[in-house]
Protein backbone atom coordinates (compact mmCIF):
# COMPACT_ATOMS: atom_id res chain seq x y z
CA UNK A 1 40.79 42.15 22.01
CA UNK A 2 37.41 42.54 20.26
CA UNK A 3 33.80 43.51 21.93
CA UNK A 4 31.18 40.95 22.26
CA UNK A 5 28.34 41.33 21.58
CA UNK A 6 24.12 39.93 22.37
CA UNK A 7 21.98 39.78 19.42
CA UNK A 8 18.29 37.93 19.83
CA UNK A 9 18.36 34.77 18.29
CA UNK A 10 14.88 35.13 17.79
CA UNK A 11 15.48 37.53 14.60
CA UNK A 12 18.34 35.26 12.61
CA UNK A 13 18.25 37.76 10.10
CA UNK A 14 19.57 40.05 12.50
CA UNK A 15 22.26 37.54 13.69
CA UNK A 16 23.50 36.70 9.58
CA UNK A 17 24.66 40.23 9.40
CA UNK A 18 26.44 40.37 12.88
CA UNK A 19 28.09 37.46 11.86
CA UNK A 20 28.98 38.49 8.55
CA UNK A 21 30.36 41.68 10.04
CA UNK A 22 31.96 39.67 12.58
CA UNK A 23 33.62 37.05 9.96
CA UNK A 24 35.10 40.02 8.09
CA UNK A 25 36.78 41.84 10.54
CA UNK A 26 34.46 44.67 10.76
CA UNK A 27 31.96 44.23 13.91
CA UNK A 28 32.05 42.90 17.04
CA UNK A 29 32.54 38.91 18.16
CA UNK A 30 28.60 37.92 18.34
CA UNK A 31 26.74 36.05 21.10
CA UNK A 32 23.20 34.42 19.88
CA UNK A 33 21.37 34.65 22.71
CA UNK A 34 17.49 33.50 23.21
CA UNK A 35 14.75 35.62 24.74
CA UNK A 36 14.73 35.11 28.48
CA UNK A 37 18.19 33.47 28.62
CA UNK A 38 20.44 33.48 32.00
CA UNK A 39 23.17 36.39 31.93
CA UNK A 40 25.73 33.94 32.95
CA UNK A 41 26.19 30.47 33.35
CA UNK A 42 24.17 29.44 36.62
CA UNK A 43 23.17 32.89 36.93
CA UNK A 44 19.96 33.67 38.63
CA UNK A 45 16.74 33.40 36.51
CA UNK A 46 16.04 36.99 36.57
CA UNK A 47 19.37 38.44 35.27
CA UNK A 48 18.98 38.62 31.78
CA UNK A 49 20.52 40.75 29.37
CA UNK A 50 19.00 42.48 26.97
CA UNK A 51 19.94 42.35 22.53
CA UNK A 52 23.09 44.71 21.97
CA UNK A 53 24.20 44.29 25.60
CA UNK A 54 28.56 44.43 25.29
CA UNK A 55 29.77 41.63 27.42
CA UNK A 56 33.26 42.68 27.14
CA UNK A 57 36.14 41.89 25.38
CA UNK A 58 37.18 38.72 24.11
CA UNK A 59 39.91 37.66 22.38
CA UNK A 60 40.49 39.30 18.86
CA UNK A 61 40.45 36.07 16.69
CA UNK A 62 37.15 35.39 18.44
CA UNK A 63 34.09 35.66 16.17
CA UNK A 64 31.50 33.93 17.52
CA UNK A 65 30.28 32.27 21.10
CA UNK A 66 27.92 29.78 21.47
CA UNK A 67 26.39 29.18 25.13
CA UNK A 68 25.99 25.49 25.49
CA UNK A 69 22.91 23.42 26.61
CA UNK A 70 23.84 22.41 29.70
CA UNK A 71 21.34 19.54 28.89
CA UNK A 72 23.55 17.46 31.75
CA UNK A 73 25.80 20.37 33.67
CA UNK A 74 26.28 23.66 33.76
CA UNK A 75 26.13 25.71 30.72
CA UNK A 76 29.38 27.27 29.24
CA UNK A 77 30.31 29.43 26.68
CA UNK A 78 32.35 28.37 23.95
CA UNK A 79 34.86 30.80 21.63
CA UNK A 80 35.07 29.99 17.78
CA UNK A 81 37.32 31.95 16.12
CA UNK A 82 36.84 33.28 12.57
CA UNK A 83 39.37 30.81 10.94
CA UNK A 84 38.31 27.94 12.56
CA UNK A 85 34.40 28.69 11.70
CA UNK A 86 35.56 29.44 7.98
CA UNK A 87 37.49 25.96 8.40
CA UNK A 88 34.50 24.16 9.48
CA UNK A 89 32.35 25.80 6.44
CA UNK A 90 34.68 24.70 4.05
CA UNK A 91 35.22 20.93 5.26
CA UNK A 92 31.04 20.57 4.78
CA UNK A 93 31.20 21.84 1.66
CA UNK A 94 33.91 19.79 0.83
CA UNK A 95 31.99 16.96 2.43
CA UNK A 96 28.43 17.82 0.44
CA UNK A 97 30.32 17.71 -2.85
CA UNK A 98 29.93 21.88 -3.03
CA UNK A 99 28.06 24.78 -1.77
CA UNK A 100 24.45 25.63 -2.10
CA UNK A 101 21.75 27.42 -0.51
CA UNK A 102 20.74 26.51 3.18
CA UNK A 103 17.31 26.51 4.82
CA UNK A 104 17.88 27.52 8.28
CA UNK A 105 15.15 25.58 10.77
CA UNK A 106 17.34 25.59 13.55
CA UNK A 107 17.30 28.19 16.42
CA UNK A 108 20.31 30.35 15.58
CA UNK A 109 21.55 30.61 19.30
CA UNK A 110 23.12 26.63 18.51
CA UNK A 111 25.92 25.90 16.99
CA UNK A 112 24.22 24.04 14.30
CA UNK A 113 21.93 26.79 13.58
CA UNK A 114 24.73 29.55 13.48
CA UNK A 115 26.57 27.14 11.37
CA UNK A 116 24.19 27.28 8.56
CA UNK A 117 24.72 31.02 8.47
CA UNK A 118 28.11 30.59 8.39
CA UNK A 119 28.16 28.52 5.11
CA UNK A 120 25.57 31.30 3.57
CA UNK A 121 27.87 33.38 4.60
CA UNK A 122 30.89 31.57 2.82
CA UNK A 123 28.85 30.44 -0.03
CA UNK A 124 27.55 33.84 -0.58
CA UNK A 125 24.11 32.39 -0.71
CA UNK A 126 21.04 34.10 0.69
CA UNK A 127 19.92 31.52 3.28
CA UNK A 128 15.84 31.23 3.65
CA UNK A 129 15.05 31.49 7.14
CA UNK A 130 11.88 28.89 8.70
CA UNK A 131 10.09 30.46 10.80
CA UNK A 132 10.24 30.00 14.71
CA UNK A 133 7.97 28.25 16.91
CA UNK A 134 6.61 24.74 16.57
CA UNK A 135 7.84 22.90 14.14
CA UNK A 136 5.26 21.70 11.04
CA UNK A 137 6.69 19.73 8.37
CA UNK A 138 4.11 21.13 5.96
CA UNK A 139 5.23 24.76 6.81
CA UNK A 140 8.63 23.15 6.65
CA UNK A 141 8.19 21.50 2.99
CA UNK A 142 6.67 25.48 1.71
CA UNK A 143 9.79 27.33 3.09
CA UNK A 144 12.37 24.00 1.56
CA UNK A 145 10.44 25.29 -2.26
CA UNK A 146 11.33 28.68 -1.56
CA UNK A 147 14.87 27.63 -1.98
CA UNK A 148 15.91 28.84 -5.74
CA UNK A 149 19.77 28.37 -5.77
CA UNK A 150 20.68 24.83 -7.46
CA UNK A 151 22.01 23.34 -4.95
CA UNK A 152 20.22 22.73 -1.59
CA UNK A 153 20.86 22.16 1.99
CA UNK A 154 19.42 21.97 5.54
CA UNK A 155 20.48 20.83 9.05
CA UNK A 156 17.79 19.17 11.62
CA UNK A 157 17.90 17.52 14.73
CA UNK A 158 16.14 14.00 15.01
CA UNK A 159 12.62 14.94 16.68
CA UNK A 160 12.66 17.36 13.33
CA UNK A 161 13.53 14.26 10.85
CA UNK A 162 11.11 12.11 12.71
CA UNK A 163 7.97 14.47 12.27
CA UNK A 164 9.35 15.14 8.92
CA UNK A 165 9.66 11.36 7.96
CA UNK A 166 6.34 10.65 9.36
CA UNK A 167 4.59 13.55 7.20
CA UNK A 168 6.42 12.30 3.85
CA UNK A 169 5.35 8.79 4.03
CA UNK A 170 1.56 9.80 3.78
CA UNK A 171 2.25 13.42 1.85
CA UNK A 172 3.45 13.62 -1.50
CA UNK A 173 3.99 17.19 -0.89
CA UNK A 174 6.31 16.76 1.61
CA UNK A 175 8.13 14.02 0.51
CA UNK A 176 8.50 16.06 -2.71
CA UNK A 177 10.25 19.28 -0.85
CA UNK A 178 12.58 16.47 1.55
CA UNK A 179 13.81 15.08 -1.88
CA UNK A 180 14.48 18.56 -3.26
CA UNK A 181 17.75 19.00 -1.01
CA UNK A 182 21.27 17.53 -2.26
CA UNK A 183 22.12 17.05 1.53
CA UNK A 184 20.59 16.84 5.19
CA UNK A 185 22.79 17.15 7.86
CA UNK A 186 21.04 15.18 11.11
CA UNK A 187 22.90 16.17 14.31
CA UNK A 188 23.05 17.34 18.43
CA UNK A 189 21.81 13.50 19.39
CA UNK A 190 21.68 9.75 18.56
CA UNK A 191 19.57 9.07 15.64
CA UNK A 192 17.37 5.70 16.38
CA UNK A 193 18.86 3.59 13.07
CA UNK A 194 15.02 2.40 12.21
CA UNK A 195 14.50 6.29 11.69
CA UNK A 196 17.74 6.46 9.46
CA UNK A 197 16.61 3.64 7.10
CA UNK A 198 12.96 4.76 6.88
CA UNK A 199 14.44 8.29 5.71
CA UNK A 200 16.99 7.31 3.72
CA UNK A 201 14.22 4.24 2.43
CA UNK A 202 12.35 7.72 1.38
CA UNK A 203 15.05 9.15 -0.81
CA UNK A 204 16.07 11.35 1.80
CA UNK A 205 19.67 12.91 1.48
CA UNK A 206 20.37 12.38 5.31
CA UNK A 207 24.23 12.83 6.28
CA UNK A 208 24.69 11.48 10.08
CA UNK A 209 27.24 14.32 11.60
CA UNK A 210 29.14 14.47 14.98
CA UNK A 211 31.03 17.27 16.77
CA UNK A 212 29.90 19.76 19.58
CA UNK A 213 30.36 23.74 20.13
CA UNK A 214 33.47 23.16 20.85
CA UNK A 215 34.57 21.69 16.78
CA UNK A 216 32.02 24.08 15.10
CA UNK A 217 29.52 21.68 15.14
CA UNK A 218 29.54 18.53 12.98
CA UNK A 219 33.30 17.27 12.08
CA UNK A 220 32.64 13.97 11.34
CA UNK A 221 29.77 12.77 9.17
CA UNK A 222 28.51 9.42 9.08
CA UNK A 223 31.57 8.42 11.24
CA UNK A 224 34.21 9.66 9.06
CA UNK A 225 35.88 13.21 9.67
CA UNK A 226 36.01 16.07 7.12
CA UNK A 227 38.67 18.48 6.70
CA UNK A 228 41.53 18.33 8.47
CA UNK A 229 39.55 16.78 11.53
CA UNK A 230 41.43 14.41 13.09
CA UNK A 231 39.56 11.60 15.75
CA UNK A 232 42.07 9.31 17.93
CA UNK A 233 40.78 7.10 21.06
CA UNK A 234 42.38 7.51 24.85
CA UNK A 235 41.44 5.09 26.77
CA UNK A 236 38.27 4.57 24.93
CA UNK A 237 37.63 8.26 25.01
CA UNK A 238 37.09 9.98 22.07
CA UNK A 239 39.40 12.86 21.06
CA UNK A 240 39.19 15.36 18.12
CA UNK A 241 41.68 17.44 16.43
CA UNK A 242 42.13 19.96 13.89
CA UNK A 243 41.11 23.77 12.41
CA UNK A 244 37.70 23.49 13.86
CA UNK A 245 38.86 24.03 17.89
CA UNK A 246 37.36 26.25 19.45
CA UNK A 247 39.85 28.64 21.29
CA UNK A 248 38.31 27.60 25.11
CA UNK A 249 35.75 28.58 27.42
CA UNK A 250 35.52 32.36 27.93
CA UNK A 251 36.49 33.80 31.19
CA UNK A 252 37.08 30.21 32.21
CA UNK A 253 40.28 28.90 32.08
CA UNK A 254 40.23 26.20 34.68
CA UNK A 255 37.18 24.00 32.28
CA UNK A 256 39.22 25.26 29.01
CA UNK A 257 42.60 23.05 30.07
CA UNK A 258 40.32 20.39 31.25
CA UNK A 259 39.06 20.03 28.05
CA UNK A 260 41.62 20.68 25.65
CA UNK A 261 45.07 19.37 25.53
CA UNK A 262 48.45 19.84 23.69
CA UNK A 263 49.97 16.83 22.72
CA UNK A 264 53.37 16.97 21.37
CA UNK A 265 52.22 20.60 19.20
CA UNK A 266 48.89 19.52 18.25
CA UNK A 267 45.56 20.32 20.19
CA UNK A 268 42.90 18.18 21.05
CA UNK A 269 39.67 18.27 22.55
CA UNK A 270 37.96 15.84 24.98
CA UNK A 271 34.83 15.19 24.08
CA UNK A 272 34.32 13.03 27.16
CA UNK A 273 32.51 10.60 24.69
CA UNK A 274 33.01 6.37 24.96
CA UNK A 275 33.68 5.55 21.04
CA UNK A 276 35.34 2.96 19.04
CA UNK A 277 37.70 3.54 15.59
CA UNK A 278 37.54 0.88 12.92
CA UNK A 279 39.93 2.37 10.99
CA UNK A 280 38.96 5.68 10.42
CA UNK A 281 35.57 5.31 11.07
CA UNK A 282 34.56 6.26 14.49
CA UNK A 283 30.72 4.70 16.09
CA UNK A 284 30.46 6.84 19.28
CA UNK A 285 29.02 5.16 21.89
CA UNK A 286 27.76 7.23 24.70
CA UNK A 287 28.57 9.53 27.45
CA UNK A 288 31.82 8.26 29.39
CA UNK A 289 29.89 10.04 32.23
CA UNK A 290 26.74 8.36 31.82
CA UNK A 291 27.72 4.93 33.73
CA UNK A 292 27.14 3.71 36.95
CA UNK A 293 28.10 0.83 38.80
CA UNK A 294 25.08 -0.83 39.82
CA UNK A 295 25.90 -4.40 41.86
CA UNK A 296 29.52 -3.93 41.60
CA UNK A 297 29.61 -3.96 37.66
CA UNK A 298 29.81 -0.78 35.46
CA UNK A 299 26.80 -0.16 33.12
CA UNK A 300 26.37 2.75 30.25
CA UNK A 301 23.10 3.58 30.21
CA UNK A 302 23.35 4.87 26.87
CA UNK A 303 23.80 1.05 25.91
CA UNK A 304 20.80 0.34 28.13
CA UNK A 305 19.09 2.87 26.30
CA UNK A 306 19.64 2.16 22.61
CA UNK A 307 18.48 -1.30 24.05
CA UNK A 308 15.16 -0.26 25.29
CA UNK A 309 14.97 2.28 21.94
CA UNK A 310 14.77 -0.59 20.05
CA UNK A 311 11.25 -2.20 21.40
CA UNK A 312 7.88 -1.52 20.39
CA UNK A 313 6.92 1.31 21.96
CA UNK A 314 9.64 2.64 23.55
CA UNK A 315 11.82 4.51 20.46
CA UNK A 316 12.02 7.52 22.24
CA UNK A 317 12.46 6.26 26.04
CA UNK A 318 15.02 7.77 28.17
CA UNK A 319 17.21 5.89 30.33
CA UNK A 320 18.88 7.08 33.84
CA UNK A 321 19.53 6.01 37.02
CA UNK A 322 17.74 5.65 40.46
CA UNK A 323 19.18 4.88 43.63
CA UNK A 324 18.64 1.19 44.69
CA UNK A 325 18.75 -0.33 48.04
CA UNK A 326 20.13 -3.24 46.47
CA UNK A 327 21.95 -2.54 44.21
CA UNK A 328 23.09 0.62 44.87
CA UNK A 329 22.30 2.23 41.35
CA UNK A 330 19.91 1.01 38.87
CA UNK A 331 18.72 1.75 35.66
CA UNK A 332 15.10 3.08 35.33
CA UNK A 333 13.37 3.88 31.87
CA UNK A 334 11.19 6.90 31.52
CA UNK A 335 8.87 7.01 28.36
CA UNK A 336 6.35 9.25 27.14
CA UNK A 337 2.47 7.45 25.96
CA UNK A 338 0.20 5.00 28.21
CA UNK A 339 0.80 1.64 29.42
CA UNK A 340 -0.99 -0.42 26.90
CA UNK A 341 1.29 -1.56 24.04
CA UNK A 342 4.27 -1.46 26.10
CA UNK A 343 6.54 -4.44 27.00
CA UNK A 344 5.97 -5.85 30.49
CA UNK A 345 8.91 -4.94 33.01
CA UNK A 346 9.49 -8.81 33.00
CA UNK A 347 10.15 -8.96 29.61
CA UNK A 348 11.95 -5.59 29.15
CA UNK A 349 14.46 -7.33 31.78
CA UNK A 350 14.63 -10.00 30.36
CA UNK A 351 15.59 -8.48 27.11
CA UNK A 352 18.21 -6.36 28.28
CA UNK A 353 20.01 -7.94 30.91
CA UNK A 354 20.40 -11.00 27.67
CA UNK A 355 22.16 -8.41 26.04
CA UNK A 356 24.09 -6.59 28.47
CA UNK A 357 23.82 -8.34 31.21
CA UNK A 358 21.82 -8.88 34.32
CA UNK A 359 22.88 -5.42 35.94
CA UNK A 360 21.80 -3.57 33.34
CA UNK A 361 18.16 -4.43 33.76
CA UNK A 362 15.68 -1.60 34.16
CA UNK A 363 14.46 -1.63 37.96
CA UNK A 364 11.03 -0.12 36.24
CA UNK A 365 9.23 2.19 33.37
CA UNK A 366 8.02 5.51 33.92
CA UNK A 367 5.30 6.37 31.85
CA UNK A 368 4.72 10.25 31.47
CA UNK A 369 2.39 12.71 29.21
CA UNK A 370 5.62 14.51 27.60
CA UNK A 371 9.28 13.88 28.18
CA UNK A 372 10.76 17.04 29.80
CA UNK A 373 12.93 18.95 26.59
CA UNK A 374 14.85 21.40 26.35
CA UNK A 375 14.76 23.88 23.41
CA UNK A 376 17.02 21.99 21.30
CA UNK A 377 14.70 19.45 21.20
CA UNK A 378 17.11 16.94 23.32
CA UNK A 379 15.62 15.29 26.49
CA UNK A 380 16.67 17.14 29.83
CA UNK A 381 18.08 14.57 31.72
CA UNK A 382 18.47 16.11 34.44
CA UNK A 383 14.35 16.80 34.80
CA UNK A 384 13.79 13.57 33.81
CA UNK A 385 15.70 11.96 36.27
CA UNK A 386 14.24 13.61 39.11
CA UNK A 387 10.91 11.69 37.89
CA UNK A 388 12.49 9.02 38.06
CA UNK A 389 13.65 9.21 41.48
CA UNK A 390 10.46 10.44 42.73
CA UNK A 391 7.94 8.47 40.66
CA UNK A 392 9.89 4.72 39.95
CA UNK A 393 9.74 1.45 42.27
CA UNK A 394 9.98 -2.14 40.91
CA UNK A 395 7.30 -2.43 38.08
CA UNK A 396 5.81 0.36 35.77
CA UNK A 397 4.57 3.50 37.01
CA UNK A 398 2.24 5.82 35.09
């Protein structure tokens, strides 16, 4: 067994060496942690625990742990070992065509974010670190010229592309520093496929990846897997093998053997995920949990929402369900702006329930000021979809 340790994922600097320390054997196992975050899962708002705190021991081959988002549940905390994070590092590089320097602009307490000081770590590059807070794409483009090594890397999440993308097509300066980086890994949520051809329409290196804590982060970029990954389909649910498993859930062995399996010697993890293989390339296509049966028929709202995504106005809607009187469960879109400009609720219908059917058709449109987020930058579902069921009734509501 190894200690485990908190370090403030507020100073990344400070969480590169604890990770190289813990990579190599010599330091503890290393929890990024942000200021002001819970204890435990579903712990109570005031226990916190301050940078340095032990949290006990967890298993020796355990390097790092990532808490999750708990952007739909309750949070957990994941175990990566030091072979499979290595494993992961080297099946990006593999996949980038080599290793380079990495801009970190990602909160280091995420996978994704620890990940890119992994692969400094492994390249033996000195990673230049954004700084936190909100994110500016001009501030962005200055830190992305402060990169000297040849080769050059970063790792967003789509709200960061889209601000980025929108700066570069009226700032040469910015466009300049996007074009500067031999790969851009785009990850943690679907990217709207209008974004994706505007940024790769600007020269942008994007590379579309897929994966959770619980495979390091990306394993499969733009639907095919690197490394050693393996992806098969059970019943339509998307399964992932190979080096980049995490070990489990610490101190939570009931969720770990829910989630992982052993299949005739090898290991998989569930990612819960709806997805389809042609060939080897895998299109995920939503949440397996994210369907109701609304009249009697099943309906994904993830397909109701890349549905509504792509209409005027509504790019960055989210979709989730209401209780009905009718029909039991209905979908209800909740979007961030002002009325004017956006489809009527006839047509939106009308639009969706041709393509999916007429169960899938949005009972209404909640218009907010801001879409509740969490830090990640992914919507909160769960916030929003108390708005919806205290704000929506047939029509749109502002």
């Amino acid at each position: 067994m190894r200690e485990l340790r908190v370090v403030g994922a507020e100073e990344p600097a400070r969480v590169l060496g604890a990770l190289r320390d813990a990579l190599s054997g010599e330091g503890a196992a290393v929890l990024p942690r942000a200021a002001g975050a819970q204890a435990s899962p579903g712990g109570d708002a005031s226990e916190e625990v301050d940078t340095g705190t032990s949290l006990g021991p967890v298993p020796r081959t355990v390097a790092l742990v990532i808490e999750t988002s708990g952007s739909t549940g309750v949070p957990k905390r994941v175990m990566l070992s030091t072979d499979a994070l290595l494993a992961s590092a080297a099946a990006s590089t593999s996949a980038l065509g080599g290793g380079g320097q990495w801009l970190l602009a990602l909160p280091a307490h995420y996978v994704a974010g620890a990940q890119v000081l992994v692969r400094s770590i492994a390249a033996q590059t000195e990673p230049v670190l954004h700084p936190a807070g909100h994110f500016d794409p001009a501030e962005f483009a200055r830190s992305a010229r402060a990169l000297s090594e040849e080769r050059r890397f970063t790792s967003l999440v789509p709200v960061q592309l889209a601000r980025l993308v929108d700066a570069a097509e009226g700032d040469a300066e910015v466009l300049a520093a996007m074009r500067r980086f031999d790969g851009i890994l785009v990850g943690g949520q679907a990217v709207r496929p209008e974004l994706v051809a505007r940024a790769r329409g600007l020269g942008f290196g994007i590379r579309l990846t897929y994966g959770s804590s619980e495979t390091c982060g990306g394993c499969v970029y733009d639907g095919r897997p690197i490394g050693n990954t393996r992806v098969r389909l059970v019943d339509g649910l998307v399964e992932l093998g190979g080096s980049v498993l995490a070990e489990g859930y610490l101190a939570d062995p009931e969720r770990t053997d829910a989630a992982f399996r052993d299949d005739h010697g090898e290991r998989w993890y569930r990612t819960g995920d709806l997805g389809v293989l042609d060939g080897e390339t895998l299109t995920v296509l939503g949440r397996a949990d994210n369907v109701i049966v609304s009249g009697g028929e099943k309906v994904s709202l993830d397909a109701v929402e890349r549905r509504v995504r792509s209409l005027d106005g509504l790019g960055d809607a989210v979709v989730v369900a209401a209780d009905d009187p009718e029909w039991g469960q209905a979908p209800v879109v909740v979007a961030e702006g002002s009325v004017r400009g956006l489809p009527g609720i006839a047509e939106l219908r009308a639009v969706v329930a041709g393509a999916l059917g007429r169960a899938a058709a949005p009972r209404s449109i909640v218009i907010v000021e801001r879409l509740p987020v969490l830090a990640s930058g992914k919507p909160d579902r769960i916030a929003i979809t108390r708005i919806a069921a205290e704000e929506s009734g047939p029509g749109i509501r502002a």
